[in-house]
N, C-alpha and C. Protein backbone atom coordinates (compact mmCIF):
# COMPACT_ATOMS: atom_id res chain seq x y z
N UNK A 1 0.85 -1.17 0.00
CA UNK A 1 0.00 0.00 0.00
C UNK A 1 0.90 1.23 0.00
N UNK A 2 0.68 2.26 -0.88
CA UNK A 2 1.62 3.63 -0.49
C UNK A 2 0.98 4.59 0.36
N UNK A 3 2.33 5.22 0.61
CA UNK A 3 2.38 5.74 1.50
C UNK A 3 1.24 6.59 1.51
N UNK A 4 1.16 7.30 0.90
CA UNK A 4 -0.19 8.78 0.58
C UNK A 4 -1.65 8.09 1.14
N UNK A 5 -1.69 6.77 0.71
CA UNK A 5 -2.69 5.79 0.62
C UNK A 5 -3.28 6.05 1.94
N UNK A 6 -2.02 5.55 3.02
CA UNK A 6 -2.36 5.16 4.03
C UNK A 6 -2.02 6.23 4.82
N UNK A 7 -1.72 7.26 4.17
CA UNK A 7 -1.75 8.66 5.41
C UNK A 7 -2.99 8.82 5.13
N UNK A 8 -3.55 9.14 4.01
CA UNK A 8 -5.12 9.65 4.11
C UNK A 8 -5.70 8.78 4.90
N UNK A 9 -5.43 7.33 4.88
CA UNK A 9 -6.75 6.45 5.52
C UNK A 9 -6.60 6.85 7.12
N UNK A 10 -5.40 6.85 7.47
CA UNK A 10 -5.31 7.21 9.14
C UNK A 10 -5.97 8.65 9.34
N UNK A 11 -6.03 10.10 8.54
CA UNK A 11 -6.42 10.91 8.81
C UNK A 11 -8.10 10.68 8.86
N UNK A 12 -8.44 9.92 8.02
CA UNK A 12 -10.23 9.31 7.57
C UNK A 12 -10.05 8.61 9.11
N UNK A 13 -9.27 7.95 9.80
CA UNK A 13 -9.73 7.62 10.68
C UNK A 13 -9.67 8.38 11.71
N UNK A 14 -8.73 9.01 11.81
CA UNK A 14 -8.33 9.96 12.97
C UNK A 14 -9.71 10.84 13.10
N UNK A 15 -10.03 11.41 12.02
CA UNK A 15 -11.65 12.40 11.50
C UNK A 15 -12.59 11.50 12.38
N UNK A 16 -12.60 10.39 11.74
CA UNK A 16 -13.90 9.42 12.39
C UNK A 16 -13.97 9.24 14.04
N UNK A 17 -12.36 9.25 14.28
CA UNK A 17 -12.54 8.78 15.66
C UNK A 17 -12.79 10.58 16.87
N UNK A 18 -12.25 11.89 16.37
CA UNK A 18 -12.86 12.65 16.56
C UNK A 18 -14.10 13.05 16.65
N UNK A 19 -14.85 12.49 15.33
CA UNK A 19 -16.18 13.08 15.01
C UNK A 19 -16.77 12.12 16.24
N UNK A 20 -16.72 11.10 16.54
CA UNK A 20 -17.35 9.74 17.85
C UNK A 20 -17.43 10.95 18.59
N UNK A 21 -15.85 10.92 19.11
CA UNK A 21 -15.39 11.56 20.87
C UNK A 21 -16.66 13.19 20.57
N UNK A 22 -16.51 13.52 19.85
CA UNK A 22 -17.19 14.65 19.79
C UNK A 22 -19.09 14.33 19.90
N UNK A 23 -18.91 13.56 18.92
CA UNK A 23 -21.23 13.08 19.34
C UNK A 23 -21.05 12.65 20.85
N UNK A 24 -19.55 11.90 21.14
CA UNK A 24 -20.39 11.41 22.97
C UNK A 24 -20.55 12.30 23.36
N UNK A 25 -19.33 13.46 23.39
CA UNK A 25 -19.30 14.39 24.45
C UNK A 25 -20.78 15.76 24.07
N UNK A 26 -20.97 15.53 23.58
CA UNK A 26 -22.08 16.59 22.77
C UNK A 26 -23.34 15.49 23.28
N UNK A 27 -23.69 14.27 23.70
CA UNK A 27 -24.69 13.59 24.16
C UNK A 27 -24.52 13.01 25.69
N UNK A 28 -23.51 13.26 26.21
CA UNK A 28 -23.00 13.78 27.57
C UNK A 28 -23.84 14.77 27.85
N UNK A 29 -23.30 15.84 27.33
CA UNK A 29 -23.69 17.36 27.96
C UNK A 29 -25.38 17.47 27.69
N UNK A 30 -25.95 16.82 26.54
CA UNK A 30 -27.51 17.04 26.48
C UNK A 30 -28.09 16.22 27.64
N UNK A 31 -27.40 15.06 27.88
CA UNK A 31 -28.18 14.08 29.19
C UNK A 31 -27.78 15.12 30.63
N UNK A 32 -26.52 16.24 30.52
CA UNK A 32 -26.48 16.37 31.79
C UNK A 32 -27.72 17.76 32.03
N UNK A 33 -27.44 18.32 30.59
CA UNK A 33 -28.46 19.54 30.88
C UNK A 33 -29.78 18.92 30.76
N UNK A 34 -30.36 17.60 30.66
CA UNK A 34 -31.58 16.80 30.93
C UNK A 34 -31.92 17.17 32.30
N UNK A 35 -30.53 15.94 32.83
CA UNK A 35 -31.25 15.97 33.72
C UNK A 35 -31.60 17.02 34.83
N UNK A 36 -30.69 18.19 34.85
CA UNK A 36 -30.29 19.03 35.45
C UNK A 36 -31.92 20.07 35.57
N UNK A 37 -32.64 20.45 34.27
CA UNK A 37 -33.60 20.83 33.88
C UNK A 37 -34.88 19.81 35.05
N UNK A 38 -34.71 18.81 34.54
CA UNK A 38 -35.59 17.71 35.19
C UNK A 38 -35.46 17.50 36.91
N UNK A 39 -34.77 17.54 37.38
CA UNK A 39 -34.44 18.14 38.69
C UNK A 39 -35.27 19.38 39.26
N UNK A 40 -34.65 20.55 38.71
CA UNK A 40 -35.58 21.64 38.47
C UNK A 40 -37.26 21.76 38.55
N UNK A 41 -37.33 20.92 37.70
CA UNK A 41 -39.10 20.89 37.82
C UNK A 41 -39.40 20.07 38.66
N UNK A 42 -39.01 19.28 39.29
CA UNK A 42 -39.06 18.23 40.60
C UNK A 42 -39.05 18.92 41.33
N UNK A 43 -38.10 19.73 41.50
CA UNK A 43 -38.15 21.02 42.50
C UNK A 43 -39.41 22.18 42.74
N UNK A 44 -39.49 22.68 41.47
CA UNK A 44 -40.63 23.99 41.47
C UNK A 44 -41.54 22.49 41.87
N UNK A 45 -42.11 21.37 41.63
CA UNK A 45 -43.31 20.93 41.77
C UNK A 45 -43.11 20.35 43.00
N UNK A 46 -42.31 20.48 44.21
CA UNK A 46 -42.25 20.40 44.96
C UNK A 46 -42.18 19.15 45.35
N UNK A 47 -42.16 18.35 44.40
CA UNK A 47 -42.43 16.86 44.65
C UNK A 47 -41.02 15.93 45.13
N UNK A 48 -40.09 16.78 45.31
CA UNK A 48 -38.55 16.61 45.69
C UNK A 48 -38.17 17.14 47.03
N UNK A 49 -37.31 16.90 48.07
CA UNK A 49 -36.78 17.85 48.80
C UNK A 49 -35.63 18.62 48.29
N UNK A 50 -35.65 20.07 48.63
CA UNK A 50 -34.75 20.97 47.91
C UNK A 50 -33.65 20.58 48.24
N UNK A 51 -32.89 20.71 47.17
CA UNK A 51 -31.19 20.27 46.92
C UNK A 51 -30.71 21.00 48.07
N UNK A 52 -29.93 20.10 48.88
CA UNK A 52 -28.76 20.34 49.98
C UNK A 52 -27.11 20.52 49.74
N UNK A 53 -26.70 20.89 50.69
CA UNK A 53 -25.06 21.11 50.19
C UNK A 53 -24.22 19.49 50.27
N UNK A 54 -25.02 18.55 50.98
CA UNK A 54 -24.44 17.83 51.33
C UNK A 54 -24.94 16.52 50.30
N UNK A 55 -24.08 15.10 50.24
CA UNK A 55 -24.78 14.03 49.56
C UNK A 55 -25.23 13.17 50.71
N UNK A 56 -26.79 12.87 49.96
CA UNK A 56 -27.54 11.62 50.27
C UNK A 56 -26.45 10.59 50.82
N UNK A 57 -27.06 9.44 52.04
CA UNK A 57 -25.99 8.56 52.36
C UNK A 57 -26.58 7.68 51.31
N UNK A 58 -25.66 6.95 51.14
CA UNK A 58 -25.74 5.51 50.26
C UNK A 58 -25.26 6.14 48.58
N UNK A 59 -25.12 7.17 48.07
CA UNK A 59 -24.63 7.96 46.86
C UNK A 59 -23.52 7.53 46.42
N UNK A 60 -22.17 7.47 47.95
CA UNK A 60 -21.25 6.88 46.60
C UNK A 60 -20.14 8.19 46.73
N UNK A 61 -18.80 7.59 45.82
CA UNK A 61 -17.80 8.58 45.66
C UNK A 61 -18.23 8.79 43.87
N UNK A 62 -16.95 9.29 43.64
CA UNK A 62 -16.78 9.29 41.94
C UNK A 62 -17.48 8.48 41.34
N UNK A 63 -16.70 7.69 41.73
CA UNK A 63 -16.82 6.08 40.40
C UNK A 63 -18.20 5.60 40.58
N UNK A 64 -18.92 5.58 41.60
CA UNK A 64 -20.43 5.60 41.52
C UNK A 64 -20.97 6.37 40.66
N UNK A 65 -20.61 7.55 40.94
CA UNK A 65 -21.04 8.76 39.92
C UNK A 65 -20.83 8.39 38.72
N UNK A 66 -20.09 8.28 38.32
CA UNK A 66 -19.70 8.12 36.61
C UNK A 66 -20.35 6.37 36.42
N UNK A 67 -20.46 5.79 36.98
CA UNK A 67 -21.51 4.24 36.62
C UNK A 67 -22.37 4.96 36.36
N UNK A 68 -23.10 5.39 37.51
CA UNK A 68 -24.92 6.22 37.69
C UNK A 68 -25.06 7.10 35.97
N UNK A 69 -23.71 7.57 35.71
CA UNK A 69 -23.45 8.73 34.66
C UNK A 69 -23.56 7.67 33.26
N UNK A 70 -23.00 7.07 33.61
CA UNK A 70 -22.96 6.15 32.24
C UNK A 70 -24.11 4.92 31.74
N UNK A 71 -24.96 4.50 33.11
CA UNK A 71 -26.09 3.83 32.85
C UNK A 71 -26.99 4.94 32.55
N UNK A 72 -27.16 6.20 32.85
CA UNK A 72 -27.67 7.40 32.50
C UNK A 72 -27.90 7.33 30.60
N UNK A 73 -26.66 7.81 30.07
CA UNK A 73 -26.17 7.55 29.30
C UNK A 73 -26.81 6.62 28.38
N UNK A 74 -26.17 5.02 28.52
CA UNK A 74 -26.75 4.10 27.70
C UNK A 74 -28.07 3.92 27.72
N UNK A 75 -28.75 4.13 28.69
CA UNK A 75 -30.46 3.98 28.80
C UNK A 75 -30.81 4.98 28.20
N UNK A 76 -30.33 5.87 27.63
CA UNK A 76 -30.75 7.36 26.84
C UNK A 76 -30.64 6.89 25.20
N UNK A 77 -29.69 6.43 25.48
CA UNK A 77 -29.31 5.71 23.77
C UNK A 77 -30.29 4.57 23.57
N UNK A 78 -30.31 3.73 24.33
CA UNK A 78 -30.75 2.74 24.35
C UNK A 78 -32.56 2.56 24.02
N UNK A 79 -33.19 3.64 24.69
CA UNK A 79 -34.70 4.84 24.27
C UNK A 79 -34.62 5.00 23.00
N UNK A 80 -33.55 5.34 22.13
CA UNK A 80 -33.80 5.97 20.79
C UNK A 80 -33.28 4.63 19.80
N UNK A 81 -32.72 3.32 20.44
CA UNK A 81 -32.58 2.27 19.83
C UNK A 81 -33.98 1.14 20.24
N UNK A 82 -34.74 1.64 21.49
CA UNK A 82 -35.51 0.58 21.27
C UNK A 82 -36.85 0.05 20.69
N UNK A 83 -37.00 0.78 19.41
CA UNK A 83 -38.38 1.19 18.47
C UNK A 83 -37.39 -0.04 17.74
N UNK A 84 -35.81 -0.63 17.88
CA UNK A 84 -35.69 -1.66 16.92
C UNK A 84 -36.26 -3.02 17.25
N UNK A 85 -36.45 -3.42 18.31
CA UNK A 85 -37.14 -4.61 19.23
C UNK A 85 -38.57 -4.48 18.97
N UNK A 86 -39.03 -3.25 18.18
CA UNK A 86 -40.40 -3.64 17.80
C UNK A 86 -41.67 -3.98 18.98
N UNK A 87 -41.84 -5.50 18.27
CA UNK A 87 -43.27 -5.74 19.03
C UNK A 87 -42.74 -7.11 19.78
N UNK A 88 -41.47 -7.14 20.12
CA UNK A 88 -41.00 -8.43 20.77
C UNK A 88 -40.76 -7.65 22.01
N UNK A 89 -40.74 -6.35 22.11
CA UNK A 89 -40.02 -5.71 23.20
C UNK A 89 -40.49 -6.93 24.83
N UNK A 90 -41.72 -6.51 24.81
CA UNK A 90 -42.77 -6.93 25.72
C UNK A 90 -42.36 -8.47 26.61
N UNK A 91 -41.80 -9.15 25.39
CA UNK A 91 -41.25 -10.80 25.70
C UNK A 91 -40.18 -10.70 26.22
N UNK A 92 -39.23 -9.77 25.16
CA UNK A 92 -37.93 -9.31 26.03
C UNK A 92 -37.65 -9.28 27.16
N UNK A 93 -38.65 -8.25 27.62
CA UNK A 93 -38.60 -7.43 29.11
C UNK A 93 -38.80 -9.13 29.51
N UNK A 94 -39.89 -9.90 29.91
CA UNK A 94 -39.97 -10.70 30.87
C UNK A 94 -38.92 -11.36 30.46
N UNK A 95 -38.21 -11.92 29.57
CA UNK A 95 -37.03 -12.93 29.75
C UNK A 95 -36.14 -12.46 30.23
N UNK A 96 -36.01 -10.57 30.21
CA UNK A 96 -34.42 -10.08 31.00
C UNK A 96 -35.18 -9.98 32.53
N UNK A 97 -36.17 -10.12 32.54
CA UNK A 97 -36.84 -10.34 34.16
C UNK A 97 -36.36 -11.51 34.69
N UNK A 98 -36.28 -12.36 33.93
CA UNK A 98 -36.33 -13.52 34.35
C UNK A 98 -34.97 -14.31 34.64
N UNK A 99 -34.47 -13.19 33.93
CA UNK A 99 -32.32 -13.78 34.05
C UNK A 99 -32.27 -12.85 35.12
N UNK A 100 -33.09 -11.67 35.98
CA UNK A 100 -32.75 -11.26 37.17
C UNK A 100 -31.79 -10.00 36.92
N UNK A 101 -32.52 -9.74 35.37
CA UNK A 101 -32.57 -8.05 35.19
C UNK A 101 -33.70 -7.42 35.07
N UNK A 102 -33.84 -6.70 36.58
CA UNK A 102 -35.28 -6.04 36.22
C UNK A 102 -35.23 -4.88 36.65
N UNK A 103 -34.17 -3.91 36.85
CA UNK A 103 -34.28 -2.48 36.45
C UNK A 103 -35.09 -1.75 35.65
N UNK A 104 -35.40 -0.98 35.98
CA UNK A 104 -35.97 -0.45 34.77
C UNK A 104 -35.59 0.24 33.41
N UNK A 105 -34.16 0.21 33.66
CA UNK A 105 -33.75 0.73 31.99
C UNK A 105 -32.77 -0.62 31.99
N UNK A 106 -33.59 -2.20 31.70
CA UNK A 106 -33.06 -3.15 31.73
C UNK A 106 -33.12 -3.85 30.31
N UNK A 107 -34.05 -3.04 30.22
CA UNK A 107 -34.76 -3.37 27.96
C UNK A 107 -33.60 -2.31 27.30
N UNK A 108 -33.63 -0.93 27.93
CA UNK A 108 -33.02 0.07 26.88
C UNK A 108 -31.71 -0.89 26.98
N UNK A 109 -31.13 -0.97 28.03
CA UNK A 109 -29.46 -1.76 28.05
C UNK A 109 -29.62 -2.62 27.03
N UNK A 110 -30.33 -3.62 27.03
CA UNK A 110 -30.14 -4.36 26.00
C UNK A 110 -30.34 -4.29 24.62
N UNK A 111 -31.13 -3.21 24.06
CA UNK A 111 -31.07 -2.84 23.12
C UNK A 111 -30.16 -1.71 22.29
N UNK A 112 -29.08 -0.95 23.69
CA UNK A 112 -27.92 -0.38 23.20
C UNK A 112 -26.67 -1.87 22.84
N UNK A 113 -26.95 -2.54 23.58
CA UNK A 113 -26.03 -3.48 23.15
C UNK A 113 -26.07 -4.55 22.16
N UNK A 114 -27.56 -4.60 21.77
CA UNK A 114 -28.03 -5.18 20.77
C UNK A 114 -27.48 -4.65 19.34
N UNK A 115 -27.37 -3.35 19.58
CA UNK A 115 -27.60 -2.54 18.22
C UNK A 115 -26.11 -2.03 18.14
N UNK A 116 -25.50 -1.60 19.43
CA UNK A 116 -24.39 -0.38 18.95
C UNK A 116 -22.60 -1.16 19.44
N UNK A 117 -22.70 -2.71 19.78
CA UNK A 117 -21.76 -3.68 20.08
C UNK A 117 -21.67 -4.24 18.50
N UNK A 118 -22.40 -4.72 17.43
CA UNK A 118 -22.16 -4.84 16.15
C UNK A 118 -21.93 -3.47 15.47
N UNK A 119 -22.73 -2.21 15.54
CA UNK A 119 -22.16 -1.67 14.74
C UNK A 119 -20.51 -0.52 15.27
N UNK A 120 -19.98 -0.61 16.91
CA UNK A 120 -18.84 -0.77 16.97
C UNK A 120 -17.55 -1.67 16.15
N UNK A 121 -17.97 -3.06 16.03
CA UNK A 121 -17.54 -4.08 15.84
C UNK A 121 -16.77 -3.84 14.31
N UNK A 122 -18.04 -3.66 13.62
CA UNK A 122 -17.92 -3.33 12.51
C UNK A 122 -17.05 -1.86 12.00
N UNK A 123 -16.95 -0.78 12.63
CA UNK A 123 -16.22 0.47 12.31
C UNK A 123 -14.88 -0.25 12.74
N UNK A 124 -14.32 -0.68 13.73
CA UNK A 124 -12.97 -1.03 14.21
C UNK A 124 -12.79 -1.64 12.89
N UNK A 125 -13.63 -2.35 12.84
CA UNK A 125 -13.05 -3.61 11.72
C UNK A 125 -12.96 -3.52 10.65
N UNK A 126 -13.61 -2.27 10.25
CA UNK A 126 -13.28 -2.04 8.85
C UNK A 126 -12.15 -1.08 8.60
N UNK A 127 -11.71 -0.10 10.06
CA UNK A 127 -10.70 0.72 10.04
C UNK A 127 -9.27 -0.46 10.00
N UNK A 128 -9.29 -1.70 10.29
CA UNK A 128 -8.41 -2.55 10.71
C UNK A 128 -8.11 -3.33 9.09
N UNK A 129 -9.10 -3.30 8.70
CA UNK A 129 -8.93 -3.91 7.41
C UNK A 129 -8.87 -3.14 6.55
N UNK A 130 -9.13 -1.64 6.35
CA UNK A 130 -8.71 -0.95 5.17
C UNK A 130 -7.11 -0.53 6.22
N UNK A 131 -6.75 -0.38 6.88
CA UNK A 131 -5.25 -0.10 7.33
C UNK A 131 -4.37 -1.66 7.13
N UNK A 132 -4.75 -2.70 7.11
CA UNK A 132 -3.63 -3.92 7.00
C UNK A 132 -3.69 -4.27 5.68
N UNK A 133 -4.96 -4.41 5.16
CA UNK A 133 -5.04 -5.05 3.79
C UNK A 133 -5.30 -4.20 2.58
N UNK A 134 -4.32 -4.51 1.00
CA UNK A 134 -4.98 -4.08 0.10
C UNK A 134 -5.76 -3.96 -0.54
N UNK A 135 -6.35 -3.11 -0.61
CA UNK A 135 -7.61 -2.76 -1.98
C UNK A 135 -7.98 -4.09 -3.16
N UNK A 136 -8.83 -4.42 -2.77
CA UNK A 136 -9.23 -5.42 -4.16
C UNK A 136 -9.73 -6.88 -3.60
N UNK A 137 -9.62 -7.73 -4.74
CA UNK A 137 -10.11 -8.98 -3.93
C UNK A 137 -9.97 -9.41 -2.60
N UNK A 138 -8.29 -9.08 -2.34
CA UNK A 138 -7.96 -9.58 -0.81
C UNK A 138 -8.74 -9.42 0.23
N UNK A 139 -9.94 -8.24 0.11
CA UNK A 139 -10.29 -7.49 1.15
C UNK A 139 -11.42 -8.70 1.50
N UNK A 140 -11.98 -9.86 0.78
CA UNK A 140 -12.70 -10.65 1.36
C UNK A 140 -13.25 -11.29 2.06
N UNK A 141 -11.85 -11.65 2.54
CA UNK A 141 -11.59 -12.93 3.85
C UNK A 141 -11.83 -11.95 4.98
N UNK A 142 -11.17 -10.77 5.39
CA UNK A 142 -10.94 -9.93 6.23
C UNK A 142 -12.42 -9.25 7.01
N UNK A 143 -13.51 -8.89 5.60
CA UNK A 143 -14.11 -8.16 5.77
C UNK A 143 -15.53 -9.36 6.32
N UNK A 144 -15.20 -10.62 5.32
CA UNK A 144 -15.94 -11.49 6.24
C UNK A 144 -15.70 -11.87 7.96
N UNK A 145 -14.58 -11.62 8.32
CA UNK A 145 -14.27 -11.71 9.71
C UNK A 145 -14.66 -10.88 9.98
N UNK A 146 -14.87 -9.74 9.71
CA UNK A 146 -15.44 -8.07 10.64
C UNK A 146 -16.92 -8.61 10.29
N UNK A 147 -17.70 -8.94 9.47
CA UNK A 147 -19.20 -9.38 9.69
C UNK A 147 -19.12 -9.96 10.09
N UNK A 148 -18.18 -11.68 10.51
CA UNK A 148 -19.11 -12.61 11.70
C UNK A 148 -18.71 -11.92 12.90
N UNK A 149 -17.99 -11.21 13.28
CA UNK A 149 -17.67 -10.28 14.50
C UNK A 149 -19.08 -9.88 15.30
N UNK A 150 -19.46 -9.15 14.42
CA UNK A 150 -20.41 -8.80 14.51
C UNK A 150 -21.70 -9.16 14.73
N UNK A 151 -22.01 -9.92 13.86
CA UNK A 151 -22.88 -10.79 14.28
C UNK A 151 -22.80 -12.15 15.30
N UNK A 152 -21.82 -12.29 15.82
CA UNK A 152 -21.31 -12.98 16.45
C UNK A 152 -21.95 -12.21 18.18
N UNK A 153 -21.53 -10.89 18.05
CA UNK A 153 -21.81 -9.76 19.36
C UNK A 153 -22.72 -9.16 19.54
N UNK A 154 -23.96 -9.67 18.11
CA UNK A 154 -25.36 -9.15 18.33
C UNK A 154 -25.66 -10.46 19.09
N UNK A 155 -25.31 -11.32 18.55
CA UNK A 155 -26.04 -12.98 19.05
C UNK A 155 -25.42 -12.97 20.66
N UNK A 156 -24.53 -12.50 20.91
CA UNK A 156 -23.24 -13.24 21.94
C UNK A 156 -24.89 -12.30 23.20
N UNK A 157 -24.97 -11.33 22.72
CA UNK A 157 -25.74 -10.42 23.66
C UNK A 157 -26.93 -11.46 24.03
N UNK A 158 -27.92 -11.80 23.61
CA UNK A 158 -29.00 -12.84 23.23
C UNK A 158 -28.46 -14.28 23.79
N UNK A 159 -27.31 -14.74 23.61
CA UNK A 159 -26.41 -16.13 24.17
C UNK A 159 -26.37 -15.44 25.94
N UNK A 160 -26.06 -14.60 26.27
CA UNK A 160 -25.65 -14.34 27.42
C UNK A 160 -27.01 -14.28 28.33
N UNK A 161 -27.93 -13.92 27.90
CA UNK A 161 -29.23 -13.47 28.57
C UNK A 161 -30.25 -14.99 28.63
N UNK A 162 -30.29 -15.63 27.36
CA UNK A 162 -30.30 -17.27 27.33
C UNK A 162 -29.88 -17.70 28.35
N UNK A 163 -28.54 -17.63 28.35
CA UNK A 163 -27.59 -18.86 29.43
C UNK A 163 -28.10 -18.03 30.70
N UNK A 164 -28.17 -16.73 31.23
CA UNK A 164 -28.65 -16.71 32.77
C UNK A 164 -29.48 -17.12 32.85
N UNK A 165 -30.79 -17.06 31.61
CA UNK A 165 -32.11 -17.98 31.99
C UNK A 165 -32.38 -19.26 32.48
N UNK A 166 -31.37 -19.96 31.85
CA UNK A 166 -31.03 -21.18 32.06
C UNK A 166 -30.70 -21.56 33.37
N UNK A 167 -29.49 -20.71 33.45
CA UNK A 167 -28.78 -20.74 34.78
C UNK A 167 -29.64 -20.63 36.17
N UNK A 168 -30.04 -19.87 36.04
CA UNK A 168 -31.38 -19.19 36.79
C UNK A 168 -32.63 -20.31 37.11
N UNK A 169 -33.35 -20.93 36.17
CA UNK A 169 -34.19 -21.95 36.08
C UNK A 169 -33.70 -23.01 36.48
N UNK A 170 -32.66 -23.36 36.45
CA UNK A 170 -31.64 -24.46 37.05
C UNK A 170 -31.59 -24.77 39.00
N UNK A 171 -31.24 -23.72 38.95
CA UNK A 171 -31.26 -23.15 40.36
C UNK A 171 -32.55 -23.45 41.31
N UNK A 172 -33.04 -22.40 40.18
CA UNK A 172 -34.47 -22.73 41.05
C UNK A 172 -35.06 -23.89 41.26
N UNK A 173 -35.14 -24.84 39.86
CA UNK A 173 -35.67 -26.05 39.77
C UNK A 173 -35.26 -27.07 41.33
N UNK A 174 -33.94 -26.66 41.34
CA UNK A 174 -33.33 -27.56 41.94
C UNK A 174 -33.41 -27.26 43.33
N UNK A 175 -33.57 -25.98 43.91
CA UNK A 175 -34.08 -25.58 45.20
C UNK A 175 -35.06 -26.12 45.69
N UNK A 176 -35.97 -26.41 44.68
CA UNK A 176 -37.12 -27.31 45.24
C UNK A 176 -37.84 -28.17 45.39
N UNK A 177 -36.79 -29.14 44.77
CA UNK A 177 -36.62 -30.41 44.24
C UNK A 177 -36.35 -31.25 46.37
C-alpha cells in the first residue's frame, strides 16, 4: 500500500474517531443539561426535597457517579434504539426479568447493546482492514471476519441473557426439588 494511501486512511480515521469523541461528548452534555432541567421541575413541583449542600448517604464517591453517569447515558441511547425490538419488546422485558434483570432501563441496556456492540464491531473492523489489507479482492476474507464479529456480538448479547435464563431456572428447579 503507499504511502499517501495510508496517510489519508489514518487521517479518515483519525476524522472518524474525533467526530465519535465529539457526538459522545455533545450527548454527555444534552443528558447532563436533561437531567439538570428535570431536577428543576421536581423542585418547582415540589415533589422533591430541595437540593442540599451535602450528599444523600448511600450515593457513593466518583466512580459511583460516573456508573450512575454512564447507565444514564446508555439507557438514553438505548430509548432511541428501542423502536428496533419492535413488538417483541414486551417478551424481552420478561425474559431479562427472568435472568434477574429487572431495572428499569433493563430493555433500553439491552437494546444499546443489541444494536451499537455490532455496529462498533464493525467500524474497528473495517478501520483494521482498510489499514492492514490491500484494496481489491484480498479485502474478502478480512471483511468477512469483521461481519461474523459482529454478528457474532449481536447474538453473543441474546447467548448471554439465554444462558442466565437457564442458569437461573436451574437453580431454582433444583431448590425445590
Amino acid at each position: 500500500m503507499s504511502e499517501g494511501l495510508m496517510q489519508n486512511m489514518f487521517w479518515l480515521a483519525f476524522g472518524g474517531l474525533a467526530l465519535v469523541s465529539l457526538g459522545c461528548a455533545a450527548l454527555l452534555h444534552h443528558e447532563v443539561q436533561r437531567s439538570r432541567l428535570a431536577g428543576r421541575l421536581h423542585r418547582a413541583k415540589a415533589s422533591t426535597p430541595p437540593r442540599q449542600g451535602t450528599r444523600p448517604t448511600g450515593q457513593g464517591g466518583s466512580f459511583a457517579h460516573a456508573v450512575r453517569s454512564a447507565r444514564a447515558v446508555i439507557a438514553g441511547i438505548g430509548e432511541r434504539f428501542a423502536a428496533v425490538l419492535g413488538g417483541e419488546a414486551h417478551d424481552t422485558a420478561s425474559e431479562l426479568a427472568s435472568t434477574g434483570f429487572r431495572s428499569r432501563d433493563a430493555l433500553l441496556i439491552y437494546a444499546f447493546l443489541k444494536t451499537v456492540l455490532p455496529l462498533i464491531a464493525v467500524t474497528v473492523g473495517l478501520v483494521w482492514m482498510l489499514a492492514t489489507t490491500n484494496i481489491g479482492i484480498d479485502m474478502l476474507f478480512p471483511a468477512a471476519k469483521v461481519i461474523a464479529a459482529a454478528l457474532f456480538l449481536s447474538k453473543g448479547v441474546d447467548y448471554v441473557v439465554s444462558h442466565r435464563c437457564r442458569c437461573r431456572c436451574c437453580r431454582t428447579s433444583s431448590s425445590r426439588a
